[in-house]
C-alpha atoms as a PDB file:
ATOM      1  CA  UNK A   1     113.277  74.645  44.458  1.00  0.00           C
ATOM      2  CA  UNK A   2     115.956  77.380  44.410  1.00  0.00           C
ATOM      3  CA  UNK A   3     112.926  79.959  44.953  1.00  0.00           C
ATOM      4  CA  UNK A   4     111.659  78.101  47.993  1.00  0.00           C
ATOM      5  CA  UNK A   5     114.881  77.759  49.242  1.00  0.00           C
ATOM      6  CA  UNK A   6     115.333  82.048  48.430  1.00  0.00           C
ATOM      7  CA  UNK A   7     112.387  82.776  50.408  1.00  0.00           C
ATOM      8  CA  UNK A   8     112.791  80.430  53.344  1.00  0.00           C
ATOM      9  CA  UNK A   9     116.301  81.959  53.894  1.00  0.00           C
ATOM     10  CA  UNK A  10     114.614  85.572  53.298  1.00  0.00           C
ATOM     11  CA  UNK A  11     111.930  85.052  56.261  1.00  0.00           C
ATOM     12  CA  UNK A  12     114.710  83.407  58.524  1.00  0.00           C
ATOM     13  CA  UNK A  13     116.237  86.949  58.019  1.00  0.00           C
ATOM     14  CA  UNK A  14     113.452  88.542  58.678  1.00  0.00           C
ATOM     15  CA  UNK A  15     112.552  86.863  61.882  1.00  0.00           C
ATOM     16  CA  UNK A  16     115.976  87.686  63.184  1.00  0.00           C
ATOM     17  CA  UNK A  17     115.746  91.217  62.333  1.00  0.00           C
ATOM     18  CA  UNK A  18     112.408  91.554  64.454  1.00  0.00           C
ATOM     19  CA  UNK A  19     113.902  89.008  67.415  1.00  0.00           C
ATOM     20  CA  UNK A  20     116.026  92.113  67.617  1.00  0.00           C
ATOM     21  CA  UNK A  21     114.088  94.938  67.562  1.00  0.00           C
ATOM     22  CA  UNK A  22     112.169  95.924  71.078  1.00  0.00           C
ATOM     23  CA  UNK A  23     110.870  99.564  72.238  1.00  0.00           C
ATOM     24  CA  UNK A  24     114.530  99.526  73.854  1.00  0.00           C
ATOM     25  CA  UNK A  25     115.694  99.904  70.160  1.00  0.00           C
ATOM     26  CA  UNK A  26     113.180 101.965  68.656  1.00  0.00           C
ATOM     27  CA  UNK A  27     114.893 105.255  69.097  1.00  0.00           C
ATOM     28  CA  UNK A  28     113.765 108.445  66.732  1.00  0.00           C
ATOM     29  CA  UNK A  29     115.486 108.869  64.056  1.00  0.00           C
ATOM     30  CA  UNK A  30     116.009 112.589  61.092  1.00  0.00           C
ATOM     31  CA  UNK A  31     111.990 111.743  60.067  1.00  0.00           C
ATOM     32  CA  UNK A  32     110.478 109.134  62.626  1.00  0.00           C
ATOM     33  CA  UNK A  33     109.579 109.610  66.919  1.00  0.00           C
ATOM     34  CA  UNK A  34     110.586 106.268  68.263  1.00  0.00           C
ATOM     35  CA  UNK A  35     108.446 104.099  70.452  1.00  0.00           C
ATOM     36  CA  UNK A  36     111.270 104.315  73.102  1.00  0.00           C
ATOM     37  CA  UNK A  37     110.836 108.420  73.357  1.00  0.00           C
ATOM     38  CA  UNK A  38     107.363 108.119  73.272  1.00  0.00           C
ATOM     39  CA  UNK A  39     107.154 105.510  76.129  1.00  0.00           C
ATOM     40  CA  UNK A  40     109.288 107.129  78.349  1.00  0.00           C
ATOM     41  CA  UNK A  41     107.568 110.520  77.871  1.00  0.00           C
ATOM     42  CA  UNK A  42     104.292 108.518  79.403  1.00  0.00           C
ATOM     43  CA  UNK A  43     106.695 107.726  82.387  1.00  0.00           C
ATOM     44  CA  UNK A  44     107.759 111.173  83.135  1.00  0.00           C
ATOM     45  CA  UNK A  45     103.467 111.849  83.023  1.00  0.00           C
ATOM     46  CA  UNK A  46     102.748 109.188  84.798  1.00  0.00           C
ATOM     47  CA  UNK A  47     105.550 109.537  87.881  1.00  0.00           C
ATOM     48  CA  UNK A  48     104.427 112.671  88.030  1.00  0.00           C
ATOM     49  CA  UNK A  49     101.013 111.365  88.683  1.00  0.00           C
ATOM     50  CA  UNK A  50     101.834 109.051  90.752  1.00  0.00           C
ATOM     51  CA  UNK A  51     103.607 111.492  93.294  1.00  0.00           C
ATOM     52  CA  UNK A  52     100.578 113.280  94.100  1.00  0.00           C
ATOM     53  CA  UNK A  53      99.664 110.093  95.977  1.00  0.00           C
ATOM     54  CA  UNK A  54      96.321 109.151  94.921  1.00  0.00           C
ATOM     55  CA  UNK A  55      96.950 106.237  92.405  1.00  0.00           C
ATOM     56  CA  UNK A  56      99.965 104.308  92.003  1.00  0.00           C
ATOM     57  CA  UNK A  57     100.403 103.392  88.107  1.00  0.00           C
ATOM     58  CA  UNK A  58     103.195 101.468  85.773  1.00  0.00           C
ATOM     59  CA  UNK A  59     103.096 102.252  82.225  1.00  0.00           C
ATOM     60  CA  UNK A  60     102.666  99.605  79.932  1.00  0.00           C
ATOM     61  CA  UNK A  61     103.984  99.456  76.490  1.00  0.00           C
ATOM     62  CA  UNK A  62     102.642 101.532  73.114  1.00  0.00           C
ATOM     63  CA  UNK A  63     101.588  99.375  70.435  1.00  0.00           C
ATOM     64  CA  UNK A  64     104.117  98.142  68.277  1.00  0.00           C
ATOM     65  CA  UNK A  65     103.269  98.904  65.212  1.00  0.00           C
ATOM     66  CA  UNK A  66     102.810 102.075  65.534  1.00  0.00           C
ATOM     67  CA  UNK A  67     105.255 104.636  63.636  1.00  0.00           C
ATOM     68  CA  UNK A  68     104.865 108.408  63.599  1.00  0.00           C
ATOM     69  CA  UNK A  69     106.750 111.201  61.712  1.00  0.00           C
ATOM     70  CA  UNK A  70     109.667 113.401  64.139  1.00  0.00           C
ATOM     71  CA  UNK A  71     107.690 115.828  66.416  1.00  0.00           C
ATOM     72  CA  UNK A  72     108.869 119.516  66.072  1.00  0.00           C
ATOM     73  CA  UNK A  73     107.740 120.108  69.443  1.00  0.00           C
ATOM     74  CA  UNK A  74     108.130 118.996  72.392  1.00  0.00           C
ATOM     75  CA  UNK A  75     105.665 116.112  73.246  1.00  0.00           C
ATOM     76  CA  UNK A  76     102.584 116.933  75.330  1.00  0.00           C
ATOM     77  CA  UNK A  77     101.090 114.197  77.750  1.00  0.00           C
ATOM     78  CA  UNK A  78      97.602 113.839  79.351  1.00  0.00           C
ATOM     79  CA  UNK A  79      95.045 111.333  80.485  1.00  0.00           C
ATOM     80  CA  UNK A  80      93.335 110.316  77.219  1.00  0.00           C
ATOM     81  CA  UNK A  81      89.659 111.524  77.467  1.00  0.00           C
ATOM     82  CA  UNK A  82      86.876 109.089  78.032  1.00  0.00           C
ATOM     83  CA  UNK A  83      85.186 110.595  75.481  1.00  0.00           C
ATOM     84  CA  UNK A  84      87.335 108.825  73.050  1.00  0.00           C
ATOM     85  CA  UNK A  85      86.248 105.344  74.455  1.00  0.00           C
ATOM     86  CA  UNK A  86      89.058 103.967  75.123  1.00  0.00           C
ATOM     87  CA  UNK A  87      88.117 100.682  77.487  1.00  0.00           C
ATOM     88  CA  UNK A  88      91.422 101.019  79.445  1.00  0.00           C
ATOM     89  CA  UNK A  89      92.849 104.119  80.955  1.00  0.00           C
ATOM     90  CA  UNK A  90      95.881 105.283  79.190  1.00  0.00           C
ATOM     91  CA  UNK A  91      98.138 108.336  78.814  1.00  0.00           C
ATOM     92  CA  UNK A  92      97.933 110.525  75.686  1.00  0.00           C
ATOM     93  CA  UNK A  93     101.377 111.567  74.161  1.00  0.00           C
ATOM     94  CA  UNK A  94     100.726 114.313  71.465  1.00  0.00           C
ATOM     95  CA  UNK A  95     102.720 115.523  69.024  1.00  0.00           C
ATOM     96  CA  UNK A  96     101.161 118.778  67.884  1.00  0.00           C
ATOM     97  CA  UNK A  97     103.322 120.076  65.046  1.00  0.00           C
ATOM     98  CA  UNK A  98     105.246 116.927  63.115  1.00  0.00           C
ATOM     99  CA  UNK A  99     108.629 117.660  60.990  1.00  0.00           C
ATOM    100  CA  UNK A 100     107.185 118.386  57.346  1.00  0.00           C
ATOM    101  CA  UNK A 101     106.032 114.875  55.805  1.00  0.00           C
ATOM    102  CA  UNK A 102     103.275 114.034  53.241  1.00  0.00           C
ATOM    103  CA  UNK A 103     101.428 112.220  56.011  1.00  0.00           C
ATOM    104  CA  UNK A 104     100.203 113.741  59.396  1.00  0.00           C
ATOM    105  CA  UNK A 105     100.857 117.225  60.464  1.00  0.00           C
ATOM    106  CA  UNK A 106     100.268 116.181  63.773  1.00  0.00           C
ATOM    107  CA  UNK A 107      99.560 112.667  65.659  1.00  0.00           C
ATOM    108  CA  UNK A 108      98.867 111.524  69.467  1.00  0.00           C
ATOM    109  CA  UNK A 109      99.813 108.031  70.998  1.00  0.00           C
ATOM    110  CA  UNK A 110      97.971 106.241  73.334  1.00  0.00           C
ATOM    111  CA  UNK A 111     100.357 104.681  76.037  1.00  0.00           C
ATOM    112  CA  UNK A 112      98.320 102.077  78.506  1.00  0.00           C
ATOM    113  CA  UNK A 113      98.844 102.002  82.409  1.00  0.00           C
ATOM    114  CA  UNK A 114      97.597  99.704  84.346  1.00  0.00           C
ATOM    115  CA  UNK A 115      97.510 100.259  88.374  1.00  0.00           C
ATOM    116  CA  UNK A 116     100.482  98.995  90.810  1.00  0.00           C
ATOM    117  CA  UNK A 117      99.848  95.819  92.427  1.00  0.00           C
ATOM    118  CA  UNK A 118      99.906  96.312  96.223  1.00  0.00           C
ATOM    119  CA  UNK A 119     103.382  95.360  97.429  1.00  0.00           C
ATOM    120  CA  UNK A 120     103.250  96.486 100.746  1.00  0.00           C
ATOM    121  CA  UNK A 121     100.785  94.104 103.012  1.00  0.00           C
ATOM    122  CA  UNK A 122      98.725  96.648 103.961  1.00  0.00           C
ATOM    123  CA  UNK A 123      94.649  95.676 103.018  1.00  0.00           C
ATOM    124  CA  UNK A 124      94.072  97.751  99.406  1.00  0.00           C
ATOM    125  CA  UNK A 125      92.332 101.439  99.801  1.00  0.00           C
ATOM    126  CA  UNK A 126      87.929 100.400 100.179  1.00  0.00           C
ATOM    127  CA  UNK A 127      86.157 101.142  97.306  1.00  0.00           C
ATOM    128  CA  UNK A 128      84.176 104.422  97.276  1.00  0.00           C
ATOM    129  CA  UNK A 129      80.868 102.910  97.881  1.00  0.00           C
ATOM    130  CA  UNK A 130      81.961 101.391 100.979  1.00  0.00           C
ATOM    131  CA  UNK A 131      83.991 104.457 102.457  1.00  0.00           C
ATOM    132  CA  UNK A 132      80.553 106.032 101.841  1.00  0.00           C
ATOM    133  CA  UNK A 133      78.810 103.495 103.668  1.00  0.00           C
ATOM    134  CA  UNK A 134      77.035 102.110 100.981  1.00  0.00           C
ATOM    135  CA  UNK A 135      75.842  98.568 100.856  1.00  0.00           C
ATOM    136  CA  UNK A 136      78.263  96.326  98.797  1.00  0.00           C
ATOM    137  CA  UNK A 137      75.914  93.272  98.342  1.00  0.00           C
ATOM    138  CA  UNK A 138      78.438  91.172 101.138  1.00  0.00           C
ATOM    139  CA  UNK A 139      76.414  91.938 103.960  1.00  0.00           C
ATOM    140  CA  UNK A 140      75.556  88.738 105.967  1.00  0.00           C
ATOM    141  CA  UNK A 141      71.965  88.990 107.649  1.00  0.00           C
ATOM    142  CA  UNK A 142      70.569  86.638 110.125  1.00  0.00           C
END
């Protein structure tokens, strides 16, 4: 009884602590990157993307449970190759010399983005194919 009662106060503890804890609060720390620096580094990338015009893109959030050792350096951000086979494009946030820990010397993040919705009104860019003229399959013969 009294060790039910012990570990049914213990996880009501514990889901407090994590109803608490958000990327907002995940700041580094003396030997771990937080999600929060992480995440926003992705946003610097990615509005710098997004002013050359091409794409508009919102940056989603890392996963969770994630947790790296401090970066040295400071973070480096890129599109994360295709090569990697990834299903959903992303950014890449690398760390590429971690504070001295017995578990990765280095480490890279993948940060998803997923594409603006179209706010304005205006009809959504064509698809290539049918900029290009190709056939799209919609074509209505008679």
């Amino acid at each position: 009884m009294l060790r039910s009662t012990l570990l049914t106060a213990a996880l009501s503890a514990c889901a407090l602590c994590l109803a608490s804890w958000s990327i907002e609060t995940d700041r580094s720390t003396e030997h771990t990157h937080g999600l929060f620096e992480i995440r926003e580094e992705a946003r610097r990338f990615i509005s710098h993307e997004n002013a050359k015009g091409h794409q508009q893109w919102d940056v989603l959030e890392p996963n969770l449970k994630i947790l790296v050792p401090r970066c040295a350096v400071p973070l480096v951000t890129q599109w994360t190759p295709k090569s990697l086979g990834r299903s959903k494009l992303s950014v890449m946030v690398i760390c590429t010399v971690a504070v001295p820990n017995s578990v990765m010397r280095r480490w890279d993040v993948d940060v998803p983005v997923e594409r603006k919705p179209n706010l304005t009104g205006s009809p959504a860019v064509p698809h290539r194919s049918e900029r290009a003229g190709a056939r799209t399959g919609l074509d209505v013969f008679e």
